[in-house]
C-alpha atoms as a PDB file:
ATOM      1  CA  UNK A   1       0.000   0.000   0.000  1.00  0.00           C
ATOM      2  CA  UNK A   2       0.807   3.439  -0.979  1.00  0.00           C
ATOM      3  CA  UNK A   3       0.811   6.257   1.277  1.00  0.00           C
ATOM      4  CA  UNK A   4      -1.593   8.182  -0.695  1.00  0.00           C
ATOM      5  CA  UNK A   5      -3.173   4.536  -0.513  1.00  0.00           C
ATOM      6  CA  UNK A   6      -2.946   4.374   3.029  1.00  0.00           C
ATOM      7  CA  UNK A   7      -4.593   7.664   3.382  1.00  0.00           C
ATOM      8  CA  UNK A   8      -7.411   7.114   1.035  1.00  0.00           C
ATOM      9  CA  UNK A   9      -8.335   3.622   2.816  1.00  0.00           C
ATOM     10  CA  UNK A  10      -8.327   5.853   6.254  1.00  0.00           C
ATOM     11  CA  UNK A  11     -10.655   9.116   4.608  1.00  0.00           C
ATOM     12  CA  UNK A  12     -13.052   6.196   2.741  1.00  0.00           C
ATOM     13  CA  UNK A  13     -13.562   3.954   6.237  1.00  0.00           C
ATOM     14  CA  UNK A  14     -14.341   6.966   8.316  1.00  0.00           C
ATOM     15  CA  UNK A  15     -17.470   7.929   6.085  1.00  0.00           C
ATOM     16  CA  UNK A  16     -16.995  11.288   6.605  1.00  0.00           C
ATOM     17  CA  UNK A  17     -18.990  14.069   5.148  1.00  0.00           C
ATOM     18  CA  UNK A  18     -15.410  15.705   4.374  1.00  0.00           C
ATOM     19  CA  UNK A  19     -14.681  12.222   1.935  1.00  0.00           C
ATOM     20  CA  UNK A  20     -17.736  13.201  -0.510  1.00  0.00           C
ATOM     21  CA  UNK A  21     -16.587  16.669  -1.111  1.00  0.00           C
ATOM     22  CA  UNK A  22     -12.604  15.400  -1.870  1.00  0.00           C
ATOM     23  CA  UNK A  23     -14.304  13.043  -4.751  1.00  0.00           C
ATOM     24  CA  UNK A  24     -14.806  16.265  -7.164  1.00  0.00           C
ATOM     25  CA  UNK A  25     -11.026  17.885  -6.964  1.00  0.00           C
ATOM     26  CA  UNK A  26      -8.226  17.512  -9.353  1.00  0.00           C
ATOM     27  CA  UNK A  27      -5.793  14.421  -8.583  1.00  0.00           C
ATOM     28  CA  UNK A  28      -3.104  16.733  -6.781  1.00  0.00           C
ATOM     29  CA  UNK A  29      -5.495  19.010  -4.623  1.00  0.00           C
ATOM     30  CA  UNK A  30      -7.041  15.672  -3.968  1.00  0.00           C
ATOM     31  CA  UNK A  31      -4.276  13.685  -2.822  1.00  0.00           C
ATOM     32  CA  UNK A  32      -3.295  16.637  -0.918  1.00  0.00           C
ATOM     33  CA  UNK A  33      -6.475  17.260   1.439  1.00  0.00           C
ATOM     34  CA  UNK A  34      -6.687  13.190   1.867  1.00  0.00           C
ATOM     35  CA  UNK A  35      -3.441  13.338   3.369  1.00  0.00           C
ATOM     36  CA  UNK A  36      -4.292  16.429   5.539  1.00  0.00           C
ATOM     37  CA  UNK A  37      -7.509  14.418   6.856  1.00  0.00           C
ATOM     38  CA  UNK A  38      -5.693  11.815   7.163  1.00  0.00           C
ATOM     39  CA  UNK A  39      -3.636  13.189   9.467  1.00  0.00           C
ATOM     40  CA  UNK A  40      -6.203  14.755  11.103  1.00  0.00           C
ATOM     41  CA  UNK A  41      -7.739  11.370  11.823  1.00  0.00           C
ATOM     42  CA  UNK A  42      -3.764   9.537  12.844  1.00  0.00           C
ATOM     43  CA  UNK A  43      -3.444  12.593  15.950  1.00  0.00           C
ATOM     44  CA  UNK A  44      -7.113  12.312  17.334  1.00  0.00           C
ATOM     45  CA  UNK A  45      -7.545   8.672  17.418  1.00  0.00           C
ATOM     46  CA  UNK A  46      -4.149   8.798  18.905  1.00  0.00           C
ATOM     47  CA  UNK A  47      -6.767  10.241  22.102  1.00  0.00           C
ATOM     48  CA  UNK A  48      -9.901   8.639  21.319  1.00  0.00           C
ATOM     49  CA  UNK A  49      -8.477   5.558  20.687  1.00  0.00           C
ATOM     50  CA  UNK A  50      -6.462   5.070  23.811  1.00  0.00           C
ATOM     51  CA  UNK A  51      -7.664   4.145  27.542  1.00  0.00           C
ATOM     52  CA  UNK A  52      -4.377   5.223  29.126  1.00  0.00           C
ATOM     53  CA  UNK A  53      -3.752   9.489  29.077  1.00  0.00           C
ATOM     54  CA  UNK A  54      -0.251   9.264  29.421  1.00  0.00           C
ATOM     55  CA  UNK A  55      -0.075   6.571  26.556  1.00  0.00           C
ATOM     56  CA  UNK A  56      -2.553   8.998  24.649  1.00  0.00           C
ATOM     57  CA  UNK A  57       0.430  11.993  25.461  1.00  0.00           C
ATOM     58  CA  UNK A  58       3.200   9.687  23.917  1.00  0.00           C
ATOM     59  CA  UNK A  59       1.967   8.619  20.809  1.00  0.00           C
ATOM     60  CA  UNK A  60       0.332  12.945  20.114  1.00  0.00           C
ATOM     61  CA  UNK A  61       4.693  13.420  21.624  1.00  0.00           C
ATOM     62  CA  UNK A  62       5.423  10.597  18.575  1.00  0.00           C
ATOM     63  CA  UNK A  63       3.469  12.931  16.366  1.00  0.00           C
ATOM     64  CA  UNK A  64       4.962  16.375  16.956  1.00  0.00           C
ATOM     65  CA  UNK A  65       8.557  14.686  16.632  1.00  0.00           C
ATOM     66  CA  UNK A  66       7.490  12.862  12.703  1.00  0.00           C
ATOM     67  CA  UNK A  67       5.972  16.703  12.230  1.00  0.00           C
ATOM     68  CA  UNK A  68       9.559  17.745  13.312  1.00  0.00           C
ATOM     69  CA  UNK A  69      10.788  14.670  10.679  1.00  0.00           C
ATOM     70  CA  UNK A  70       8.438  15.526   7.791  1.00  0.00           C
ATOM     71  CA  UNK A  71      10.220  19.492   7.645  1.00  0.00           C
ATOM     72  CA  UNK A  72      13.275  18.228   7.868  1.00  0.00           C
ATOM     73  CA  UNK A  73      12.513  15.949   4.619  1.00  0.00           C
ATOM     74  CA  UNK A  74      12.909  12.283   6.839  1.00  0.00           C
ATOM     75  CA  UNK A  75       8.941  11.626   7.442  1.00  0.00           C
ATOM     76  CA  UNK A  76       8.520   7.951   8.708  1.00  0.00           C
ATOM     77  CA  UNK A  77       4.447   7.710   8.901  1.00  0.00           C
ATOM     78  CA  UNK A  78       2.603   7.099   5.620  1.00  0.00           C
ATOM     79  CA  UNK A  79       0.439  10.116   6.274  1.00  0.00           C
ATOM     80  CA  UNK A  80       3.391  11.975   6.577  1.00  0.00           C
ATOM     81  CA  UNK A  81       4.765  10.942   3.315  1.00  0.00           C
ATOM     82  CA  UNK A  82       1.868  11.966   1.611  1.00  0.00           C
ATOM     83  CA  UNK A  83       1.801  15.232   2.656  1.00  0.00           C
ATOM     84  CA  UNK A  84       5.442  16.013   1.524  1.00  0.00           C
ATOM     85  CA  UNK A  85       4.860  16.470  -1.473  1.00  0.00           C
ATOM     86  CA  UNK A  86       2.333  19.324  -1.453  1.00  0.00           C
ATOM     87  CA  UNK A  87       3.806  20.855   1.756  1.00  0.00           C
ATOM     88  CA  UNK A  88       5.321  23.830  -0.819  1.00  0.00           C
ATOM     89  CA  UNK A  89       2.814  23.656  -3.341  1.00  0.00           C
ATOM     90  CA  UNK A  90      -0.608  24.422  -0.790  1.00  0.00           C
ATOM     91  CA  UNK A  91       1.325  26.271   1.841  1.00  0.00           C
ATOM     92  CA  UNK A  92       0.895  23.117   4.727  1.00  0.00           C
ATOM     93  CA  UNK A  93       3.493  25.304   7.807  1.00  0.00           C
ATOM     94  CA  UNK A  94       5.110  23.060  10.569  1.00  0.00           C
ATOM     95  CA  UNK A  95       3.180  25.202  13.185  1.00  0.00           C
ATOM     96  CA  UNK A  96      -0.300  24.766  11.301  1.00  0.00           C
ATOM     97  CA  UNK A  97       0.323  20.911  11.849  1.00  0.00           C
ATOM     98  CA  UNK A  98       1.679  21.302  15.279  1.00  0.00           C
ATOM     99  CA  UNK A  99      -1.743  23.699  16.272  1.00  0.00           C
ATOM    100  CA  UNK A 100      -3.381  20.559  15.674  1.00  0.00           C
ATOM    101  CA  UNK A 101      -1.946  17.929  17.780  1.00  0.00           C
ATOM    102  CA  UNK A 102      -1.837  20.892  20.531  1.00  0.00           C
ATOM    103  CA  UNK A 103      -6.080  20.723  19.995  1.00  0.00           C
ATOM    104  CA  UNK A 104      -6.095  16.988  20.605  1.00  0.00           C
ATOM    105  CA  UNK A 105      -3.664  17.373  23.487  1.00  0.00           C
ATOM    106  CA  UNK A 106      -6.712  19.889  24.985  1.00  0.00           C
ATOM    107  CA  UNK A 107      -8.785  16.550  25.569  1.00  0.00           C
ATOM    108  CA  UNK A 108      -6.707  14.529  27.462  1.00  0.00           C
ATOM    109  CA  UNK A 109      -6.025  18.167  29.767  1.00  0.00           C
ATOM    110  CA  UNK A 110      -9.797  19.670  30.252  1.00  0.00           C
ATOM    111  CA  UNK A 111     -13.393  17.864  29.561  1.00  0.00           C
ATOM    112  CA  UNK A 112     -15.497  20.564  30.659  1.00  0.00           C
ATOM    113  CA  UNK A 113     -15.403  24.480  29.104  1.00  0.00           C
ATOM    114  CA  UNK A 114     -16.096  27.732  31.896  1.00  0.00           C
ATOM    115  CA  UNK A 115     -17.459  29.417  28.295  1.00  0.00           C
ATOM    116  CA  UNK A 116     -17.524  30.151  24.831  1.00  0.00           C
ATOM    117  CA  UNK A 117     -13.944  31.642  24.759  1.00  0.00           C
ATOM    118  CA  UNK A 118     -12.094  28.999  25.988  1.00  0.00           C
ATOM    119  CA  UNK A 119     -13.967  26.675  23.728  1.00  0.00           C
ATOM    120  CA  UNK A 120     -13.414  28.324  20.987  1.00  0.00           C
ATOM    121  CA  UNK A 121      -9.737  28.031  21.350  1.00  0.00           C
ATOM    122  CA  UNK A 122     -10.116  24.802  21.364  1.00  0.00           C
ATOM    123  CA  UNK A 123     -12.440  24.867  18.132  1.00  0.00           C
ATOM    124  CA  UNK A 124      -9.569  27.023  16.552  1.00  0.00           C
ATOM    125  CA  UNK A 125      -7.332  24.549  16.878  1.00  0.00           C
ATOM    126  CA  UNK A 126      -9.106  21.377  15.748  1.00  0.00           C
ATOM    127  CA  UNK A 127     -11.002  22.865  13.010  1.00  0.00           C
ATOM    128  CA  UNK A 128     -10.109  26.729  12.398  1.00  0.00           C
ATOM    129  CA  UNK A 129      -6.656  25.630  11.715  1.00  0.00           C
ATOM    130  CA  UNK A 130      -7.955  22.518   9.566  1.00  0.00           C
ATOM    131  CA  UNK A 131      -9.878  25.049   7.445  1.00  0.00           C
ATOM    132  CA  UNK A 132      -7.264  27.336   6.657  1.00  0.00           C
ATOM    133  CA  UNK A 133      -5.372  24.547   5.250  1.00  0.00           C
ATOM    134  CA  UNK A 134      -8.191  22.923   3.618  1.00  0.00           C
ATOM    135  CA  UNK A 135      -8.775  26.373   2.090  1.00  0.00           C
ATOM    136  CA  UNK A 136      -4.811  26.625   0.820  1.00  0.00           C
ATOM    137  CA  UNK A 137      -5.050  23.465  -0.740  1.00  0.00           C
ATOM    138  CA  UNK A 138      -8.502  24.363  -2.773  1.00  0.00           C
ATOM    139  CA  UNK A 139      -7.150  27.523  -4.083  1.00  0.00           C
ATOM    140  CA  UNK A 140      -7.369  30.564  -1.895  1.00  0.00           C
ATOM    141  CA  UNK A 141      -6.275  33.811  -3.501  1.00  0.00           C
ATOM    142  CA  UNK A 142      -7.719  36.052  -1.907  1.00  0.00           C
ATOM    143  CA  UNK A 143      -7.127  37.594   2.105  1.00  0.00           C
ATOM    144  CA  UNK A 144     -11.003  37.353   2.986  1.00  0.00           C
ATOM    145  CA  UNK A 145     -10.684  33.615   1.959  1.00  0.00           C
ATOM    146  CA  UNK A 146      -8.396  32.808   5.277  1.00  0.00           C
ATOM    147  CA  UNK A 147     -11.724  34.425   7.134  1.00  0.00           C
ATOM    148  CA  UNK A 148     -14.473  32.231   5.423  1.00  0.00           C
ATOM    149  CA  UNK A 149     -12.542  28.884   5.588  1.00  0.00           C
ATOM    150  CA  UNK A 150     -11.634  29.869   9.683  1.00  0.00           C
ATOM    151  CA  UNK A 151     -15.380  30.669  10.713  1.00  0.00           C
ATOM    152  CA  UNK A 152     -16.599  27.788   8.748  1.00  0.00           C
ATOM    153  CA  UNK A 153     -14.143  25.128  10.478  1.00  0.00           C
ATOM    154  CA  UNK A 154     -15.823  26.534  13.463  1.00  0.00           C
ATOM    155  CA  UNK A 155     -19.422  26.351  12.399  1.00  0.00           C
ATOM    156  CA  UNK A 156     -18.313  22.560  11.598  1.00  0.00           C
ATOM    157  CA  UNK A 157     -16.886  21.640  14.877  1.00  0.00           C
ATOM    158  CA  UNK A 158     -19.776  23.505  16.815  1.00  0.00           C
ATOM    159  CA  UNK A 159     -22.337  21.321  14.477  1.00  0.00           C
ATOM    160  CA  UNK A 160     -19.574  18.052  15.927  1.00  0.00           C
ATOM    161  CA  UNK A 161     -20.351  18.936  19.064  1.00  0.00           C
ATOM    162  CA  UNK A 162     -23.798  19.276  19.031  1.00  0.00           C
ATOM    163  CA  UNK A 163     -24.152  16.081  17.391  1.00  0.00           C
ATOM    164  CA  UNK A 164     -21.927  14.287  19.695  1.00  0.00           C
ATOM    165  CA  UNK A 165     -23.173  15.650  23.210  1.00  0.00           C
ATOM    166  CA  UNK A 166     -23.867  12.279  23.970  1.00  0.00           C
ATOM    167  CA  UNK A 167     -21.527  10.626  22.995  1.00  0.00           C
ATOM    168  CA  UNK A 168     -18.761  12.697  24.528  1.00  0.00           C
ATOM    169  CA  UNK A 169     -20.816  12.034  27.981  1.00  0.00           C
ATOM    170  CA  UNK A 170     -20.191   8.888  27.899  1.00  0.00           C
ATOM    171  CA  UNK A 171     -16.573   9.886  27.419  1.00  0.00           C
ATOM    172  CA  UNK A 172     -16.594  11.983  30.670  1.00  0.00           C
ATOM    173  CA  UNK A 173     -16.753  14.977  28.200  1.00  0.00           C
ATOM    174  CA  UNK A 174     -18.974  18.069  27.684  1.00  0.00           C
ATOM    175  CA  UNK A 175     -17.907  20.445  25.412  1.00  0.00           C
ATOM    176  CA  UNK A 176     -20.777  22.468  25.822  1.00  0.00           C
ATOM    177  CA  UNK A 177     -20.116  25.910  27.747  1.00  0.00           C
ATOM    178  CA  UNK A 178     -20.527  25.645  31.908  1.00  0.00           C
ATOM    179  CA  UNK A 179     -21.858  29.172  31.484  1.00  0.00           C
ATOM    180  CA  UNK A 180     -24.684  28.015  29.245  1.00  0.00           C
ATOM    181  CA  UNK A 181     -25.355  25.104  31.251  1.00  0.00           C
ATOM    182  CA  UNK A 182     -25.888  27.091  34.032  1.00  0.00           C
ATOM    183  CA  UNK A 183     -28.551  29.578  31.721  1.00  0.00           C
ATOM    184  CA  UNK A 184     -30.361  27.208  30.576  1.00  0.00           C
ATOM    185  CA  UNK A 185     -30.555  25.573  34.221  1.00  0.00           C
ATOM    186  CA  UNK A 186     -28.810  22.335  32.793  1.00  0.00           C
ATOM    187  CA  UNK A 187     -26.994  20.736  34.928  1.00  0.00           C
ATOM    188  CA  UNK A 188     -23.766  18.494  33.897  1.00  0.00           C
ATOM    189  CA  UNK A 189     -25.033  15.439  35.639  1.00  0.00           C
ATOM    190  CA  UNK A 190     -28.040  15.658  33.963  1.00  0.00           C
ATOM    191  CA  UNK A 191     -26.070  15.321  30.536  1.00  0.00           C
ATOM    192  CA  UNK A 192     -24.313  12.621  32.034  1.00  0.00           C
ATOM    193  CA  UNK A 193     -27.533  10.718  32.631  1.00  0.00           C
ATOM    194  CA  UNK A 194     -28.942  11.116  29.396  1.00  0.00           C
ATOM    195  CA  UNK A 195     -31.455  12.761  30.758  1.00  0.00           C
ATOM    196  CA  UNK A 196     -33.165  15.107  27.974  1.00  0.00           C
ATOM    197  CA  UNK A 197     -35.764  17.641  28.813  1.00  0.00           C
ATOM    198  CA  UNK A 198     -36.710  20.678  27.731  1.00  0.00           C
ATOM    199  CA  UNK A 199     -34.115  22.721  28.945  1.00  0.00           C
ATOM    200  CA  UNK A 200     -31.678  20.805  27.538  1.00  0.00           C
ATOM    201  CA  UNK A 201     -33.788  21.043  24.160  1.00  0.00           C
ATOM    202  CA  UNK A 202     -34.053  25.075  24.702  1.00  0.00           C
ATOM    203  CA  UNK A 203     -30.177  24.753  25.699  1.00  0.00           C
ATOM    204  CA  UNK A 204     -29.248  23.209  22.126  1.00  0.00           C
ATOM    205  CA  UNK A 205     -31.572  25.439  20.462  1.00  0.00           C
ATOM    206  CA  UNK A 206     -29.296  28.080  21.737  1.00  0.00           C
ATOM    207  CA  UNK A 207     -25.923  26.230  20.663  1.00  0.00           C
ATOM    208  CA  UNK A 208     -27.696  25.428  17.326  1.00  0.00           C
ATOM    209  CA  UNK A 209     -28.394  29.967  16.541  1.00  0.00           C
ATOM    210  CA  UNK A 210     -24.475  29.737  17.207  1.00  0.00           C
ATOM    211  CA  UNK A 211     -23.491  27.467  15.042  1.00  0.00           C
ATOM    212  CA  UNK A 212     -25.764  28.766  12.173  1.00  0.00           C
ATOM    213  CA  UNK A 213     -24.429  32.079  13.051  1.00  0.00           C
ATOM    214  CA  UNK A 214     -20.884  31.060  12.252  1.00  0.00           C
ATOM    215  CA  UNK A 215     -22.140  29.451   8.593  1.00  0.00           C
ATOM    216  CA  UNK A 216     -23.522  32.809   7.951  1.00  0.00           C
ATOM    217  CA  UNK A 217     -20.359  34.952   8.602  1.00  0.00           C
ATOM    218  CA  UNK A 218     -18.155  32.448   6.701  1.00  0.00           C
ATOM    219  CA  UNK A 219     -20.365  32.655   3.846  1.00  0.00           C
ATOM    220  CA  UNK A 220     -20.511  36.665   3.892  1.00  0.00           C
ATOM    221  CA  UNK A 221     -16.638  36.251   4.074  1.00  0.00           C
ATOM    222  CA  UNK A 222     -15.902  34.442   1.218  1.00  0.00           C
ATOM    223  CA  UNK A 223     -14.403  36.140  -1.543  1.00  0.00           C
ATOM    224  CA  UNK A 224     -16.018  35.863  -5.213  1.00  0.00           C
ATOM    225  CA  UNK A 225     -13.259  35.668  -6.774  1.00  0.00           C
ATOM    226  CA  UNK A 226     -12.618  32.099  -4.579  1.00  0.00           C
ATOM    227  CA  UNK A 227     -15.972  30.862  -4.178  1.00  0.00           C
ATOM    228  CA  UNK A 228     -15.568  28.513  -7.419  1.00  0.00           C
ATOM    229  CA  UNK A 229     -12.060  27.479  -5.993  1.00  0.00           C
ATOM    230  CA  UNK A 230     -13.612  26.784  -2.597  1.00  0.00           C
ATOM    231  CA  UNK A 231     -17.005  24.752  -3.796  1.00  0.00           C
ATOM    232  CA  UNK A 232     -15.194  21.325  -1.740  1.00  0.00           C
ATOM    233  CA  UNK A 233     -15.974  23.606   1.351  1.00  0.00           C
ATOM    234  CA  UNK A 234     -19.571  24.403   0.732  1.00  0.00           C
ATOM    235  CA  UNK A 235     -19.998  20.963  -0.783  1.00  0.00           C
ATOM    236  CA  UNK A 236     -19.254  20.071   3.353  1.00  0.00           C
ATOM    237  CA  UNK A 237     -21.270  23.201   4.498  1.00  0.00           C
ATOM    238  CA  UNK A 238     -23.869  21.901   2.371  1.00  0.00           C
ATOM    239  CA  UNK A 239     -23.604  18.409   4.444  1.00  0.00           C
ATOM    240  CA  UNK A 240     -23.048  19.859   7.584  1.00  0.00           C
ATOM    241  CA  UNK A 241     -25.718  22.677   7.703  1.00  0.00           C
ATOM    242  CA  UNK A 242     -28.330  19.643   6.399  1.00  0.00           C
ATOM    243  CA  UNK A 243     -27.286  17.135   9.488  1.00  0.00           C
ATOM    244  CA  UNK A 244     -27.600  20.432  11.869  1.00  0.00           C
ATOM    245  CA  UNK A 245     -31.132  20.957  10.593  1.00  0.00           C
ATOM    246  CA  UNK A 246     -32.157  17.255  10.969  1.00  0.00           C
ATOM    247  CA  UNK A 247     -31.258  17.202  14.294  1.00  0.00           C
ATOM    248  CA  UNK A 248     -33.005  19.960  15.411  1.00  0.00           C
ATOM    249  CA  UNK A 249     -36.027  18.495  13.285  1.00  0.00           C
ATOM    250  CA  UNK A 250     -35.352  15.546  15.581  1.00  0.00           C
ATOM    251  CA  UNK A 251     -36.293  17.562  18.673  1.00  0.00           C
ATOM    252  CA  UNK A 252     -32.517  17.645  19.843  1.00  0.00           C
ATOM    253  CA  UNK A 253     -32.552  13.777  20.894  1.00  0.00           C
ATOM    254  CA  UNK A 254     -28.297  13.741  20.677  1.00  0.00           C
ATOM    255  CA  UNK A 255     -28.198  12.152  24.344  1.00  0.00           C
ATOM    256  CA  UNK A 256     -28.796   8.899  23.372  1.00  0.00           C
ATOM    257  CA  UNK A 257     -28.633   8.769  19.871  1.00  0.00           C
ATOM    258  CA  UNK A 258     -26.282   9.735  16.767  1.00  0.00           C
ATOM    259  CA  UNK A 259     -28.227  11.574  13.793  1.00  0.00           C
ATOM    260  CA  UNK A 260     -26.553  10.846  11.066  1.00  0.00           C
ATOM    261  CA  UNK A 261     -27.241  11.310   6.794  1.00  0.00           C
ATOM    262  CA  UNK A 262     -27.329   8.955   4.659  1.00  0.00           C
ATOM    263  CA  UNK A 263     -24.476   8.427   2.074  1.00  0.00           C
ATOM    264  CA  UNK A 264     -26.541   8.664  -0.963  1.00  0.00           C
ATOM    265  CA  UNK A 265     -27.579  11.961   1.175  1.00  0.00           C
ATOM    266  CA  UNK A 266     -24.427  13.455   1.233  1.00  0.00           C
ATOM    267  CA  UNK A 267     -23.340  12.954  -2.003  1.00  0.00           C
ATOM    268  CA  UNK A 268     -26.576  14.485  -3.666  1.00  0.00           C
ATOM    269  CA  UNK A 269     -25.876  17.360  -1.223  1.00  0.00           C
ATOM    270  CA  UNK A 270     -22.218  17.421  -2.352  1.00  0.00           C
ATOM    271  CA  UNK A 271     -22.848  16.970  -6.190  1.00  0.00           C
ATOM    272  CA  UNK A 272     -25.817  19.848  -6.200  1.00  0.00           C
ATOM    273  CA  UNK A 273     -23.248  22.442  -4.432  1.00  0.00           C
ATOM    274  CA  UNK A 274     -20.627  21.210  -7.068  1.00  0.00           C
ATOM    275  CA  UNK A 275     -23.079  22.465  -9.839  1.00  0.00           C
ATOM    276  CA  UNK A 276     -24.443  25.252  -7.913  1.00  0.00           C
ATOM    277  CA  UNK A 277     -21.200  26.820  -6.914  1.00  0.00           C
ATOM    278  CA  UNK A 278     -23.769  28.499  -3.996  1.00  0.00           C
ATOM    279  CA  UNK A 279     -23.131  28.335  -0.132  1.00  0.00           C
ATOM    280  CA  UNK A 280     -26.190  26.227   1.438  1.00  0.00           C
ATOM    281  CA  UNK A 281     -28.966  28.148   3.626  1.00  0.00           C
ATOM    282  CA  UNK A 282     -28.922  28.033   6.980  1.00  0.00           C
END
């Protein structure tokens, strides 16, 4: 196997709604934002994936040293061969990749967020930083593109983390602000539980006008002159901004559940941005 092998095995298997946008770029770009998920996916199952923290801090350590490797042309990982290549070409910067494995590192060192700020740090560096990349790699030109592709990273992750509440409970993890909990009257215990009601609903409703919120200003940010360049990210806003929608057409039931679209779904979602060149509504 091929690293750009390896890394298309690891983007297909995941199912992704970021896999059905890569399937309309040109070979390079393509190859290019495989190997960026793909590395995405090698430094956070490097947390999810392991029981033991300090095991969890080694192998993200193993990863900032082959990040160290991959700059100084000796990468040993078959992710990080596949990104050598188009480290020049798409503008992919050592501390960009670094950023990253910092974002996972925030798991295994908080599960709970005292408010929006401090989670959006955290969304900054798993996703803001993702999109900027993801946006190099499509074809930014313009300044205002760096904008769009940071705010809509963010609307993505938000949308995660709605999604996931559950999920992450059962993880010992709620990403959801402690100062929202505590305005909606939610307790953490309650989330914990799986216990929905409807101040939890009214609580997600809230999270939900945030995340749509951030959709919005990426979309008013995106330059016209990129917007054809940068269809692979509404082709995922597209996906994205459709799951958020179901879910909250589900009555918020993320506690014990995972909403989730179809893949036939996502790829008519992806192939009717790809000929409508338009950011979704939301």
């Amino acid at each position: 196997m091929t690293p750009d092998q390896y890394c298309q095995d690891k983007a297909a298997r995941s199912g992704s709604s970021f896999y059905y946008s890569f399937l309309f770029l040109p070979a390079q770009r393509r190859r290019a934002i495989t190997a960026l998920y793909a590395f995405c996916r090698e430094v956070d199952d490097a947390v999810d994936e392991t029981a033991d923290p300090q095991v969890a801090r080694t192998r993200l350590d193993w990863w900032r040293a082959e990040v160290e490797r991959l700059f100084a042309n000796d990468p040993q990982h078959p992710v990080s061969r596949a990104l050598a290549p188009h480290l020049e070409a798409f503008s992919i910067g050592r501390r960009q990749l670094l950023e990253i494995v910092d974002g996972m590192q925030m798991d295994l060192e908080q599960n709970r967020y005292l408010d929006f700020e401090g989670l959006r740090l955290y969304c900054h560096r798993v996703a803001g930083v993702v999109g900027e990349l993801a946006a190099n790699i499509f074809g930014a030109t313009e300044p205002g593109t760096r904008d769009y592709a940071h705010e809509l990273g963010l609307a993505f992750q938000l949308t995660n983390i709605i999604r996931d509440v559950g999920e992450d409970a059962r993880k010992g993890r709620i990403y959801l602000p402690i100062e929202d909990l505590q305005r909606f009257e939610v307790p953490a215990h309650e989330i914990l539980a799986a216990k929905h009601s409807e101040r939890f609903a009214a609580l997600m409703r809230f999270e939900a006008a945030r995340a749509r919120e951030h959709y919005r200003r990426a979309f008013a940010a995106l330059p016209e002159a990129d917007r054809r360049a940068q269809r692979p990210g509404l082709m995922m806003a597209a996906i994205y901004a459709t799951l958020l929608a179901e879910i909250e057409h589900d009555g918020f039931l993320v506690l014990d559940r995972r909403t989730s679209l179809t893949p036939i779904r996502k790829l008519w979602l992806a192939w009717r941005t790809f000929v409508g060149g338009r950011p979704p509504r939301v």
